[in-house]
N, C-alpha and C. Protein backbone atom coordinates (compact mmCIF):
# COMPACT_ATOMS: atom_id res chain seq x y z
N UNK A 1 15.47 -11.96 23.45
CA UNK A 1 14.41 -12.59 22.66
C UNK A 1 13.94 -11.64 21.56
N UNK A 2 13.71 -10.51 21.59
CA UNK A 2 13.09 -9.68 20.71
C UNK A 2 13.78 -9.24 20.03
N UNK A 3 15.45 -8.96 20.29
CA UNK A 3 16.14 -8.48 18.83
C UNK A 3 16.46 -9.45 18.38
N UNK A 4 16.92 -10.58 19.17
CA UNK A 4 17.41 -11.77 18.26
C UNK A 4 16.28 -12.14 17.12
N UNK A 5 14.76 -12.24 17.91
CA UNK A 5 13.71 -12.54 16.94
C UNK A 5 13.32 -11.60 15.61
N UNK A 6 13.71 -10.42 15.84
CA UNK A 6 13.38 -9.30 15.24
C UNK A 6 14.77 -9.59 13.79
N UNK A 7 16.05 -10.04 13.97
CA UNK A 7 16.64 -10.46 13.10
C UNK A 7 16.38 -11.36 12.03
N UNK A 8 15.64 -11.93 12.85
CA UNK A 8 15.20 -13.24 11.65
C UNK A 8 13.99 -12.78 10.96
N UNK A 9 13.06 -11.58 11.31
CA UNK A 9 12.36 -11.36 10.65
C UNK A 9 12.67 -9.70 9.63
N UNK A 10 13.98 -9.62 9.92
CA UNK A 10 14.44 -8.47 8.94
C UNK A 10 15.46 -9.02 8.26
N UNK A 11 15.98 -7.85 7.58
CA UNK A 11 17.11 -7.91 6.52
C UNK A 11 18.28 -6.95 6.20
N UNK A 12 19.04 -7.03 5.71
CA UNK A 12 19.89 -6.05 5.80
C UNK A 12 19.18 -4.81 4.37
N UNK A 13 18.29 -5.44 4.13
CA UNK A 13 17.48 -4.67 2.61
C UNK A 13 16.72 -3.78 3.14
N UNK A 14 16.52 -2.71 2.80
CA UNK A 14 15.89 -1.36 3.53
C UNK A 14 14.28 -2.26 2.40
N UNK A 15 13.40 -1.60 3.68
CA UNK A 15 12.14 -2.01 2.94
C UNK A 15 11.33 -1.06 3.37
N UNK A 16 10.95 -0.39 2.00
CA UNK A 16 10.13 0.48 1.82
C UNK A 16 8.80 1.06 3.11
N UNK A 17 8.14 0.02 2.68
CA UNK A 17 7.11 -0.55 3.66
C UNK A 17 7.19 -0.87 5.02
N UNK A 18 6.08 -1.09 5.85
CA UNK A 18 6.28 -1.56 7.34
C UNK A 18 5.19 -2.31 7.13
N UNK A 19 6.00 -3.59 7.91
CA UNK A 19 4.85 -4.85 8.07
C UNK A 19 4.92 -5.08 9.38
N UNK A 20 3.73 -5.08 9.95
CA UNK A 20 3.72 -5.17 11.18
C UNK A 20 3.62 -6.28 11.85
N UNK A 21 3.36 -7.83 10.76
CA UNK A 21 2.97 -8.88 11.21
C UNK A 21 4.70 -9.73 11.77
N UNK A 22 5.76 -8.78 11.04
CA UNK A 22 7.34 -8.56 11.13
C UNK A 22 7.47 -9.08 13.02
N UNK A 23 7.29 -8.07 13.70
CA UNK A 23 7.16 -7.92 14.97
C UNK A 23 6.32 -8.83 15.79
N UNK A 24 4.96 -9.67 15.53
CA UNK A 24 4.65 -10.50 15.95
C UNK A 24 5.66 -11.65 16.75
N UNK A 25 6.04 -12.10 16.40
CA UNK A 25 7.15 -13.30 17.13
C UNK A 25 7.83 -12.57 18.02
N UNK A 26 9.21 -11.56 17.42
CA UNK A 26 9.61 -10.91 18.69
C UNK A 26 9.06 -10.27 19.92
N UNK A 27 7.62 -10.29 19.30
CA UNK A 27 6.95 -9.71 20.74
C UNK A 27 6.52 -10.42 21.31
N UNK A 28 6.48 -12.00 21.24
CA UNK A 28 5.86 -12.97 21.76
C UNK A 28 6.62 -13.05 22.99
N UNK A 29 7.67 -13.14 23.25
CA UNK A 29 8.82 -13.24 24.68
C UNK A 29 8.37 -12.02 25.37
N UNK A 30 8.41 -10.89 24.41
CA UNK A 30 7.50 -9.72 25.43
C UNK A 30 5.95 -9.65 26.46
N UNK A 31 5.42 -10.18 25.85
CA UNK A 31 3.94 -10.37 25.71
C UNK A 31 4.05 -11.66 27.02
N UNK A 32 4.88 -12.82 27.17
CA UNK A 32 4.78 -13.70 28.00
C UNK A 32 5.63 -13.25 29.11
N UNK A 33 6.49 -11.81 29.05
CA UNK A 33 6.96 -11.54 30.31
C UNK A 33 6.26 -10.55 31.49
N UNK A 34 5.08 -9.67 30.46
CA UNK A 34 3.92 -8.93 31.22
C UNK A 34 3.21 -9.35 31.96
N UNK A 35 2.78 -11.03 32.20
CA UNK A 35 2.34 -11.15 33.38
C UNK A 35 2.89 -11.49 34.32
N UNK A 36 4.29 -11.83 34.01
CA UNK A 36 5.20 -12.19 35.19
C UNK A 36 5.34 -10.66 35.97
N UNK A 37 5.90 -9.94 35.47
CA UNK A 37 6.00 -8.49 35.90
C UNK A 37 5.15 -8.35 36.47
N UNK A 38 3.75 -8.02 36.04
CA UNK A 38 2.63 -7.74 37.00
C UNK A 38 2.45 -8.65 38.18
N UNK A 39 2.81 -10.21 38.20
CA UNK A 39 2.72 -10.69 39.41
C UNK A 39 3.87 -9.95 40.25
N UNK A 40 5.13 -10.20 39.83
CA UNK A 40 6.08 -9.72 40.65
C UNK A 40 5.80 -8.35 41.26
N UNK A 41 5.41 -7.30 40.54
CA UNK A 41 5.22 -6.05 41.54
C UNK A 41 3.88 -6.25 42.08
N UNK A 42 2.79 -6.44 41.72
CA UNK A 42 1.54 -7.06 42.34
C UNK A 42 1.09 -7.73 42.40
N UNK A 43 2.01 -9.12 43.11
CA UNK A 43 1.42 -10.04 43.53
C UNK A 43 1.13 -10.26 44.83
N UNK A 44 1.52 -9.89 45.82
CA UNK A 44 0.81 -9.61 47.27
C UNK A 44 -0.54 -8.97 47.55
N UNK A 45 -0.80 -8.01 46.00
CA UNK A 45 -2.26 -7.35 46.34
C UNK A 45 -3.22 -8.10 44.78
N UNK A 46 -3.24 -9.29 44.98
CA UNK A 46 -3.97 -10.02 43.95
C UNK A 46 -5.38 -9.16 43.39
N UNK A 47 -6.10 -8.19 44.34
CA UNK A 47 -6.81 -7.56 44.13
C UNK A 47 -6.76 -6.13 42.80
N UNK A 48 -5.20 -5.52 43.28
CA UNK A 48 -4.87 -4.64 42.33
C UNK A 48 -4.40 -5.17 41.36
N UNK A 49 -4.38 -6.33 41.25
CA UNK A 49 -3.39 -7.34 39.81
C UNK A 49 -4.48 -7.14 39.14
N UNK A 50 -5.84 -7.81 39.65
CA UNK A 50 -6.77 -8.21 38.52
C UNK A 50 -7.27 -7.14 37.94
N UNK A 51 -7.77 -5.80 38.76
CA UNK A 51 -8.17 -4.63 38.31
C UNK A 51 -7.19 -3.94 37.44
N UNK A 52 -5.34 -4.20 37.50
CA UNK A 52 -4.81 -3.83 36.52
C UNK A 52 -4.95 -4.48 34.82
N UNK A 53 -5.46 -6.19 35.50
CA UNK A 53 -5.09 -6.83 34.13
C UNK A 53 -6.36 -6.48 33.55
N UNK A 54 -7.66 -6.24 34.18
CA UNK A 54 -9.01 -6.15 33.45
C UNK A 54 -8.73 -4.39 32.97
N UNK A 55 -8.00 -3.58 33.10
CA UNK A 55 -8.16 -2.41 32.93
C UNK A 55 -7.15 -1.81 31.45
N UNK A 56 -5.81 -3.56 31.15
CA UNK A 56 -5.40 -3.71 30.34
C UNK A 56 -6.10 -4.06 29.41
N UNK A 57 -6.66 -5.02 29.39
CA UNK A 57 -7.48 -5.82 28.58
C UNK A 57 -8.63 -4.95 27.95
N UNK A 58 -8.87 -4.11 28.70
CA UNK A 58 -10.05 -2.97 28.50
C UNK A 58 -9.79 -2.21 27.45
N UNK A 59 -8.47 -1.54 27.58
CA UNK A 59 -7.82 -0.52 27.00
C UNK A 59 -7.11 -1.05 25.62
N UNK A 60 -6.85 -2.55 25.19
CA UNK A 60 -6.60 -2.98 24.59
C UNK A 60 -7.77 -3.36 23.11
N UNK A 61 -8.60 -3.91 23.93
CA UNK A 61 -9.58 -4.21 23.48
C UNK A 61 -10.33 -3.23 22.63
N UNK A 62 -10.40 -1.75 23.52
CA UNK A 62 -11.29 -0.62 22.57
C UNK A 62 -10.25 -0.30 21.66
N UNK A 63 -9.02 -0.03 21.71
CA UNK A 63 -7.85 0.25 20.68
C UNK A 63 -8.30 -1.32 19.60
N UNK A 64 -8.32 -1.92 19.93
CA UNK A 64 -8.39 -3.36 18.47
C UNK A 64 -10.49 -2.60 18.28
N UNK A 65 -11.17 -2.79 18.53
CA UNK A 65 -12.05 -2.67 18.49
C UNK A 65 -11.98 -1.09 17.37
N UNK A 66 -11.68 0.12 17.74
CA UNK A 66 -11.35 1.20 16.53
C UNK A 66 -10.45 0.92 16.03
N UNK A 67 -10.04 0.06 15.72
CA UNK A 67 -8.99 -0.23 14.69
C UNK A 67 -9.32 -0.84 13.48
N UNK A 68 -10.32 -1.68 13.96
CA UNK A 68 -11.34 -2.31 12.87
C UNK A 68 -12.10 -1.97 12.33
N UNK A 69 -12.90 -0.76 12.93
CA UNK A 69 -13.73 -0.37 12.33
C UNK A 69 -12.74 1.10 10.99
N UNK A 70 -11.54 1.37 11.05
CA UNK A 70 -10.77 1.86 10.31
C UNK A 70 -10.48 0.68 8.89
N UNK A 71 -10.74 -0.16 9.57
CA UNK A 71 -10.45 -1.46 8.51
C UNK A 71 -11.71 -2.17 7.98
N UNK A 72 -12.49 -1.70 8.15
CA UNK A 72 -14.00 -2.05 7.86
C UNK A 72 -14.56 -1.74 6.56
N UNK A 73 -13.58 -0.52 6.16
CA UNK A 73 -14.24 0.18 4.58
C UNK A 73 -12.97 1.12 4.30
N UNK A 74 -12.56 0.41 2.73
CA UNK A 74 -11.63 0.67 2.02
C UNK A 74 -10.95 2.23 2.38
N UNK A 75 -12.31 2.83 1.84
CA UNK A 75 -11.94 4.69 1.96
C UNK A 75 -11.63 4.56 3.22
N UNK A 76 -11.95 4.41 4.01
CA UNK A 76 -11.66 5.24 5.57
C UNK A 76 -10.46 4.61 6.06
N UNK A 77 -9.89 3.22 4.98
CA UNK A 77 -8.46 2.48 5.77
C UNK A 77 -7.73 3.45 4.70
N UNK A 78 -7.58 4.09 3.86
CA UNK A 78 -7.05 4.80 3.15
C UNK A 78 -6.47 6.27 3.65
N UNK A 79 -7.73 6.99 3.84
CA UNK A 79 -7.69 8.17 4.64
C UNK A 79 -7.24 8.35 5.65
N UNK A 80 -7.14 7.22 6.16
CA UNK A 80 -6.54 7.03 7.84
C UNK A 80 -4.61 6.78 7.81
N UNK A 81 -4.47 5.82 6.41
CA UNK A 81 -2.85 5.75 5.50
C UNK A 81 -2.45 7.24 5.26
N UNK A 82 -3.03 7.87 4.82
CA UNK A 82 -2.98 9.46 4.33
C UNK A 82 -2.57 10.35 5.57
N UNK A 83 -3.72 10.75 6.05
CA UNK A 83 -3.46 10.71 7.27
C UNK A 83 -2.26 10.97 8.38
N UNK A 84 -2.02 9.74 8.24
CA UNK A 84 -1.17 9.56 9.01
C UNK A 84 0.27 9.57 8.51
N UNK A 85 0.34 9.29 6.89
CA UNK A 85 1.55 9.29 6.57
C UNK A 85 1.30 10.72 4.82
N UNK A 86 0.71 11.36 5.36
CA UNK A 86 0.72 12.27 3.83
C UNK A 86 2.00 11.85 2.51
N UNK A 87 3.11 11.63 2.78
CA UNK A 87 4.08 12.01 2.44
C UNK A 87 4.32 10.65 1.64
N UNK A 88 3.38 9.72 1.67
CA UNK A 88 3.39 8.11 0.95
C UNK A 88 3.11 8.32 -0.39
N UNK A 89 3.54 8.34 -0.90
CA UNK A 89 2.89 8.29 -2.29
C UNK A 89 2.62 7.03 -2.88
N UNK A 90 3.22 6.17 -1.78
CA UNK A 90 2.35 4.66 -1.85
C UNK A 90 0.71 4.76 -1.72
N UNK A 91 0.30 5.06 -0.45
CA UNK A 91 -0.98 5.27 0.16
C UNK A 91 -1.78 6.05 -1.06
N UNK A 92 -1.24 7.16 -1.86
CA UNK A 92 -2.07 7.94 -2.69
C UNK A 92 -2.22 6.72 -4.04
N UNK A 93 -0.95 5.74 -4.05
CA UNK A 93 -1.64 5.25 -5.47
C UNK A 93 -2.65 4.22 -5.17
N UNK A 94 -2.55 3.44 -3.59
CA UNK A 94 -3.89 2.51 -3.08
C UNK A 94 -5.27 3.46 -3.29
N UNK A 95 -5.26 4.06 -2.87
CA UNK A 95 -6.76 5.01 -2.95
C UNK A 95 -6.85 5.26 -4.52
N UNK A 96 -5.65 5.65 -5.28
CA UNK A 96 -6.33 6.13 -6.83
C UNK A 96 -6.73 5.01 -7.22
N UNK A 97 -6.47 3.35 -6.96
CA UNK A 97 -6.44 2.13 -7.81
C UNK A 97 -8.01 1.83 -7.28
N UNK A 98 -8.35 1.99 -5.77
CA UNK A 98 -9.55 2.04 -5.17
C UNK A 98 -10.74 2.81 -6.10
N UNK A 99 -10.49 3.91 -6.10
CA UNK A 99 -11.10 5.12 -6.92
C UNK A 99 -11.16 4.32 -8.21
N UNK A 100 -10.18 3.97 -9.33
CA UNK A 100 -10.23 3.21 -10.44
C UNK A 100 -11.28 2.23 -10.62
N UNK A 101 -11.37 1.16 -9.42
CA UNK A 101 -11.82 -0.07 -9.20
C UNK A 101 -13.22 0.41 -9.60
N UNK A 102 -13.53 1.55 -8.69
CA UNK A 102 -15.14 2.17 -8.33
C UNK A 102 -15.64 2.50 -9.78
N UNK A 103 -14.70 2.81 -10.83
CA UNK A 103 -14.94 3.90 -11.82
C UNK A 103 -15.22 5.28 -11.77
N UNK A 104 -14.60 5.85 -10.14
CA UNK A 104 -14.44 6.99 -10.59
C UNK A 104 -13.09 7.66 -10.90
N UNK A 105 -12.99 8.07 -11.93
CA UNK A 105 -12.06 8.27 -12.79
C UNK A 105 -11.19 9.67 -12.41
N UNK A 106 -12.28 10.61 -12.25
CA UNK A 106 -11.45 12.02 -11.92
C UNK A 106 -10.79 11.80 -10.57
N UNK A 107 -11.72 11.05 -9.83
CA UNK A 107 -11.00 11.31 -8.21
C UNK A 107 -9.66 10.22 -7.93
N UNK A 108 -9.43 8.95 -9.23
CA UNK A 108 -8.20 8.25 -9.19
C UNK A 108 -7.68 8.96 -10.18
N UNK A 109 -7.65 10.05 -10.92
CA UNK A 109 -6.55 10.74 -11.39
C UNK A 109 -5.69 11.63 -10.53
N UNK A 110 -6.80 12.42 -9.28
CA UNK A 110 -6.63 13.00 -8.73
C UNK A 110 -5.41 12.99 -7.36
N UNK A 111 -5.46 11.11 -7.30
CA UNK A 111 -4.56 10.21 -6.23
C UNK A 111 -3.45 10.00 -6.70
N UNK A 112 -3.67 9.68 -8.31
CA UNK A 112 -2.42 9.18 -8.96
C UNK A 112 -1.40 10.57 -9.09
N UNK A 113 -1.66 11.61 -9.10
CA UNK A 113 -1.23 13.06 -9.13
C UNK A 113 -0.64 13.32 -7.97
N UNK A 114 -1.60 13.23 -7.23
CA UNK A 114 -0.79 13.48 -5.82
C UNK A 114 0.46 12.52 -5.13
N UNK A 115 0.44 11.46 -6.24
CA UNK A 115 1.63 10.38 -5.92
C UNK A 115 2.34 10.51 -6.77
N UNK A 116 2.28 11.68 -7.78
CA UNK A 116 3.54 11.31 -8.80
C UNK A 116 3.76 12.83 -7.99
N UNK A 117 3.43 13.56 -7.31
CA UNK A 117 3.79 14.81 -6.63
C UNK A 117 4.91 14.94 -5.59
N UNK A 118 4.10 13.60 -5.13
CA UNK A 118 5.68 13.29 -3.64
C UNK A 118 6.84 12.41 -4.36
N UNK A 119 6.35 11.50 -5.49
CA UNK A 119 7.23 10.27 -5.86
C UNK A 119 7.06 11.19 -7.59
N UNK A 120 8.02 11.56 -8.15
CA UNK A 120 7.95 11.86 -9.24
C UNK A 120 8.42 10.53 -10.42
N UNK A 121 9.27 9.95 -9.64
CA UNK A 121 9.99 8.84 -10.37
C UNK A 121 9.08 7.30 -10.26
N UNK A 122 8.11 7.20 -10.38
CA UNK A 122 7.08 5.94 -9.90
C UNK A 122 6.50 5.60 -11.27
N UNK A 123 6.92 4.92 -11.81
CA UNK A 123 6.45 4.50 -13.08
C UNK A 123 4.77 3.81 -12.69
N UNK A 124 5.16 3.12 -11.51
CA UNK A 124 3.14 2.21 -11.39
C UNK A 124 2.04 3.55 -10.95
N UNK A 125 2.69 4.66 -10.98
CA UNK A 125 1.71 5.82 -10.63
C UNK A 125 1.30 6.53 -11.93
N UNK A 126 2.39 6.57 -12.95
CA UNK A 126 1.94 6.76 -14.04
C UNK A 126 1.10 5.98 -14.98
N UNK A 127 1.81 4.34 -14.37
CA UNK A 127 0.90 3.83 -15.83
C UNK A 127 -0.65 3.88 -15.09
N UNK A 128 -0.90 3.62 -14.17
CA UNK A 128 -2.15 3.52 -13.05
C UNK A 128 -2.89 5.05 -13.61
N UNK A 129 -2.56 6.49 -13.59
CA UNK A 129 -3.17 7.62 -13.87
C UNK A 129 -3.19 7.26 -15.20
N UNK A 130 -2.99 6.89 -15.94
CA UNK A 130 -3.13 6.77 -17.86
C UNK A 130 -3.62 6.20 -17.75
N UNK A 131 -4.27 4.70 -17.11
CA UNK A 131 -5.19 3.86 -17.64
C UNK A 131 -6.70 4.58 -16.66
N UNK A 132 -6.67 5.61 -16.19
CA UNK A 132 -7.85 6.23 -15.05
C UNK A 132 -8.07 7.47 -16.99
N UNK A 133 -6.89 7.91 -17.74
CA UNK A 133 -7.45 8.98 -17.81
C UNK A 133 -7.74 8.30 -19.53
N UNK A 134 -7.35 6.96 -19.36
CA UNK A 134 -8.40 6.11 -20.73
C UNK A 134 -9.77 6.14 -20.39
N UNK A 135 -10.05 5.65 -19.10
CA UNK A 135 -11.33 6.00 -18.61
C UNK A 135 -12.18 6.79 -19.39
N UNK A 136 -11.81 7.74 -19.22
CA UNK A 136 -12.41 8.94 -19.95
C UNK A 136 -11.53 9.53 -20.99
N UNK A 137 -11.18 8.50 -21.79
CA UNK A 137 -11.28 8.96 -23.26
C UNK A 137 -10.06 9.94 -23.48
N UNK A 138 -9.62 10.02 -22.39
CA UNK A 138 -8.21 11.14 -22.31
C UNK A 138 -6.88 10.53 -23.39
N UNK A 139 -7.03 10.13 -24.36
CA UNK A 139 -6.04 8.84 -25.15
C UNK A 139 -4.53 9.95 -24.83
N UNK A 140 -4.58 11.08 -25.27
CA UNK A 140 -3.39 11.59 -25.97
C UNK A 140 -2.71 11.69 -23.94
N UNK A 141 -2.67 12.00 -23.15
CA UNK A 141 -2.79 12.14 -21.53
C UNK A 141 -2.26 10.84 -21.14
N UNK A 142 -3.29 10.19 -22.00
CA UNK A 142 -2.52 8.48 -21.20
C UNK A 142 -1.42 7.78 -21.72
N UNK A 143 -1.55 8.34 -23.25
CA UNK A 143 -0.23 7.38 -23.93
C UNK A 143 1.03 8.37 -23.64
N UNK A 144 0.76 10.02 -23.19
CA UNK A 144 2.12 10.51 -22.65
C UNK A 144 2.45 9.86 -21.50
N UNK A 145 1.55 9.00 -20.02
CA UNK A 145 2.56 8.66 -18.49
C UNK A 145 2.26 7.35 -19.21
N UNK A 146 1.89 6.80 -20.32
CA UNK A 146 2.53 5.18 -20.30
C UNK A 146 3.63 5.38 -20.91
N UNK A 147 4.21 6.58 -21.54
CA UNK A 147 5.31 6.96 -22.31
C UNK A 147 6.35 6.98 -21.20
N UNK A 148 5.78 7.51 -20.06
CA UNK A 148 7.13 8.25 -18.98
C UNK A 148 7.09 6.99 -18.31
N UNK A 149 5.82 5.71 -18.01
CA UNK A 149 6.19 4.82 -16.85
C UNK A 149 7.29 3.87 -18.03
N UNK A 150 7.24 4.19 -19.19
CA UNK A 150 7.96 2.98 -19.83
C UNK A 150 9.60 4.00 -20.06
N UNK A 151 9.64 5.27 -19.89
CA UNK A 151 10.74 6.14 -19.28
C UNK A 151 11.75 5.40 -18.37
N UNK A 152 10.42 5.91 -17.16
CA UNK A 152 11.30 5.67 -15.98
C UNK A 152 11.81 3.82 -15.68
N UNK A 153 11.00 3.02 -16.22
CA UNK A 153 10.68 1.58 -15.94
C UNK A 153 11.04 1.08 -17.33
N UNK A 154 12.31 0.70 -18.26
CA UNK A 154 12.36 0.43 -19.61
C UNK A 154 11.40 -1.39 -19.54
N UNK A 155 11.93 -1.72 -18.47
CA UNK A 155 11.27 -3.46 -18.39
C UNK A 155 9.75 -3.32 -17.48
N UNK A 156 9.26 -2.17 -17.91
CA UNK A 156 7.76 -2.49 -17.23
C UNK A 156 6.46 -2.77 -18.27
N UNK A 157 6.33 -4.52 -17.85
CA UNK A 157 5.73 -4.84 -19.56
C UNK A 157 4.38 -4.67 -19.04
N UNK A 158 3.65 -4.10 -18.54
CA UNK A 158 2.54 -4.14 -17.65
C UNK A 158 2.19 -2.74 -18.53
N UNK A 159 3.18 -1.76 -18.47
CA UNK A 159 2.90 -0.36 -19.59
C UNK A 159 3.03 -0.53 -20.82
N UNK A 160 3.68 -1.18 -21.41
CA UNK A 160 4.01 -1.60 -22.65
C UNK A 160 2.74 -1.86 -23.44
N UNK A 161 1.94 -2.81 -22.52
CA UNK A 161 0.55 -3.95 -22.40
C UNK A 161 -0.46 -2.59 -23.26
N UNK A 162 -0.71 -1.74 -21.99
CA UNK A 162 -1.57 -0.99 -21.29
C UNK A 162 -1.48 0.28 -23.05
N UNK A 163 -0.60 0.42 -23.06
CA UNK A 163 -0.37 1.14 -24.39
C UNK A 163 -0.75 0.78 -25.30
N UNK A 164 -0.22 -0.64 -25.81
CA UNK A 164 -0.68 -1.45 -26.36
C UNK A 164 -2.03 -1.49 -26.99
N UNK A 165 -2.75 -1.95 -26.00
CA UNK A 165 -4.13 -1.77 -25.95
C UNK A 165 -4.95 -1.10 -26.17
N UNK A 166 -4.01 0.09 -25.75
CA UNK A 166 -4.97 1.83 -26.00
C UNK A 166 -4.27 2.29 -27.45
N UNK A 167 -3.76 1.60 -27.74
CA UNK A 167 -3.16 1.94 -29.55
C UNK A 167 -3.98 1.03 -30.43
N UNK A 168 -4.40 0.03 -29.96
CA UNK A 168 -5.08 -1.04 -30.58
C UNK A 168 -6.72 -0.58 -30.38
N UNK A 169 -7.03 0.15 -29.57
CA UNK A 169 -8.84 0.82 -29.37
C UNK A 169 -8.46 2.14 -29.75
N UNK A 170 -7.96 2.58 -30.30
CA UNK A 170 -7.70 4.04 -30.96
C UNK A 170 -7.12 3.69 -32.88
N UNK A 171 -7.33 2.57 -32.89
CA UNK A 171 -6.83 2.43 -34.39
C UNK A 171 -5.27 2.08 -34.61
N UNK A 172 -4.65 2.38 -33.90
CA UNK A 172 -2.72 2.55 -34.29
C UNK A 172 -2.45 1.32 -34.48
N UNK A 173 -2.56 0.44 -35.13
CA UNK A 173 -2.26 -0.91 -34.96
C UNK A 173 -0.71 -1.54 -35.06
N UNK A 174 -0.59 -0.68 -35.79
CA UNK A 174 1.05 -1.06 -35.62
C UNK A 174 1.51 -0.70 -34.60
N UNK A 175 1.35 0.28 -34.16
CA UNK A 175 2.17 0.79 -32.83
C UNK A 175 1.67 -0.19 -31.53
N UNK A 176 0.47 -0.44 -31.60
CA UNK A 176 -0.39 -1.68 -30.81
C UNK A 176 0.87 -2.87 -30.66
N UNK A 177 0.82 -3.15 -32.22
CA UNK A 177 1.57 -4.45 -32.18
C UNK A 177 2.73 -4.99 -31.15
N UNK A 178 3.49 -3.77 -32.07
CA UNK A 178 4.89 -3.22 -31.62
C UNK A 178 4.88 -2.73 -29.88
N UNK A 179 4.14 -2.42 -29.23
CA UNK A 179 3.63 -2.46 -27.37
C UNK A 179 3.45 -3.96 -27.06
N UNK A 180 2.87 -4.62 -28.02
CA UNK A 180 2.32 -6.07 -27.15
C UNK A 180 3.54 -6.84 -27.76
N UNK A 181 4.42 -6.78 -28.66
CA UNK A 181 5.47 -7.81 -28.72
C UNK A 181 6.59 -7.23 -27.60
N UNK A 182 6.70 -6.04 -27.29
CA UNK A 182 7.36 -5.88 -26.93
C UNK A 182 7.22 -5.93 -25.16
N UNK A 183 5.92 -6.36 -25.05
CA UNK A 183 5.57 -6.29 -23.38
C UNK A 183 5.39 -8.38 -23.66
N UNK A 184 5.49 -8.85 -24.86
CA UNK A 184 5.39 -10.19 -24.33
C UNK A 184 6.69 -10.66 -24.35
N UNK A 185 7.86 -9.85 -24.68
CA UNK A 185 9.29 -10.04 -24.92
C UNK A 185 9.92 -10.17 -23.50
N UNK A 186 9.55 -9.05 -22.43
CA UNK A 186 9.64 -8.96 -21.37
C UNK A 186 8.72 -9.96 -20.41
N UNK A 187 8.05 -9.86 -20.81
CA UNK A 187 7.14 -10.93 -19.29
C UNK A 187 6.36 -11.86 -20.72
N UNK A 188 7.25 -13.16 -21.21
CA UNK A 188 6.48 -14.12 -22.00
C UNK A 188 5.95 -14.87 -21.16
């Protein structure tokens, strides 16, 4: 039941990410064979069954119970990604975009850095730190990683945009132009 199920919810495509909602189904055949088990070895002492299943349920319960409260507030589901996986440079660009959202600017430059540190080749980490270090007025900073995300990413019209824009609030208008035809060429 569980690898067969586990097939249908994978691929032969390596994926970056882990989704955990993936595993749901295949564990469903699991999950309906735990109480059979527990009857079978303790079902003659119905007494130790229930104190096992209430002692499951217990132990289950406080694990979902801190789990939520990790999921309760952005920063601390972040820190806890970090954490646990330092080496994401996914996780560092969620927290810099977080940090962005907030407007604070130095401490999502600071994320976006630490993700172009592990991931040097991440074009959405660059254009993401250039539009943190428009924030603050940093123009010449930002139009160099919208330079490198449109480097590494030639079809990323999302940088193209983002340049664009910051050529068009800095005066460059032609060069403005020439970013937004060329990011509506790609994603019309």
């Amino acid at each position: 039941w569980y690898f067969l199920n586990l097939v249908l919810e994978s691929s032969i495509v390596s994926l970056e990410m882990i989704y955990e909602h993936r595993v749901y189904l295949p564990m469903f055949g699991v999950v309906l064979l735990m109480p059979l088990l527990l009857h079978a070895l303790l079902g003659k002492q119905p007494s130790l069954a229930f104190v096992t299943a209430v002692l499951v349920v217990l132990v289950l319960g406080r694990g979902t119970y801190l789990r939520n409260e990790t999921w309760s507030d952005a920063h601390i589901f972040w820190d806890d990604v970090i954490a646990k996986s330092p080496s994401s440079h996914r996780a560092h660009d969620c927290k810099g975009n977080l940090y962005w959202i907030q407007g604070v600017a130095d401490s999502a430059v600071r994320e976006f850095t630490q993700a172009l540190e592990i991931r040097p080749d991440y074009a959405v980490s660059y254009n993401n730190r250039a539009t943190s270090y428009r924030q603050h007025k940093r123009y010449e900073e930002a139009i160099a990683d919208y330079a490198k995300a449109i480097e590494l990413t030639p079809e990323y019209a999302a940088a193209y945009a983002n340049r664009g824009s910051l050529y068009g609030e800095t005066g460059r208008y032609e060069l403005a132009e020439a970013d937004y035809g060329k990011a509506i060429e790609l994603l019309p």
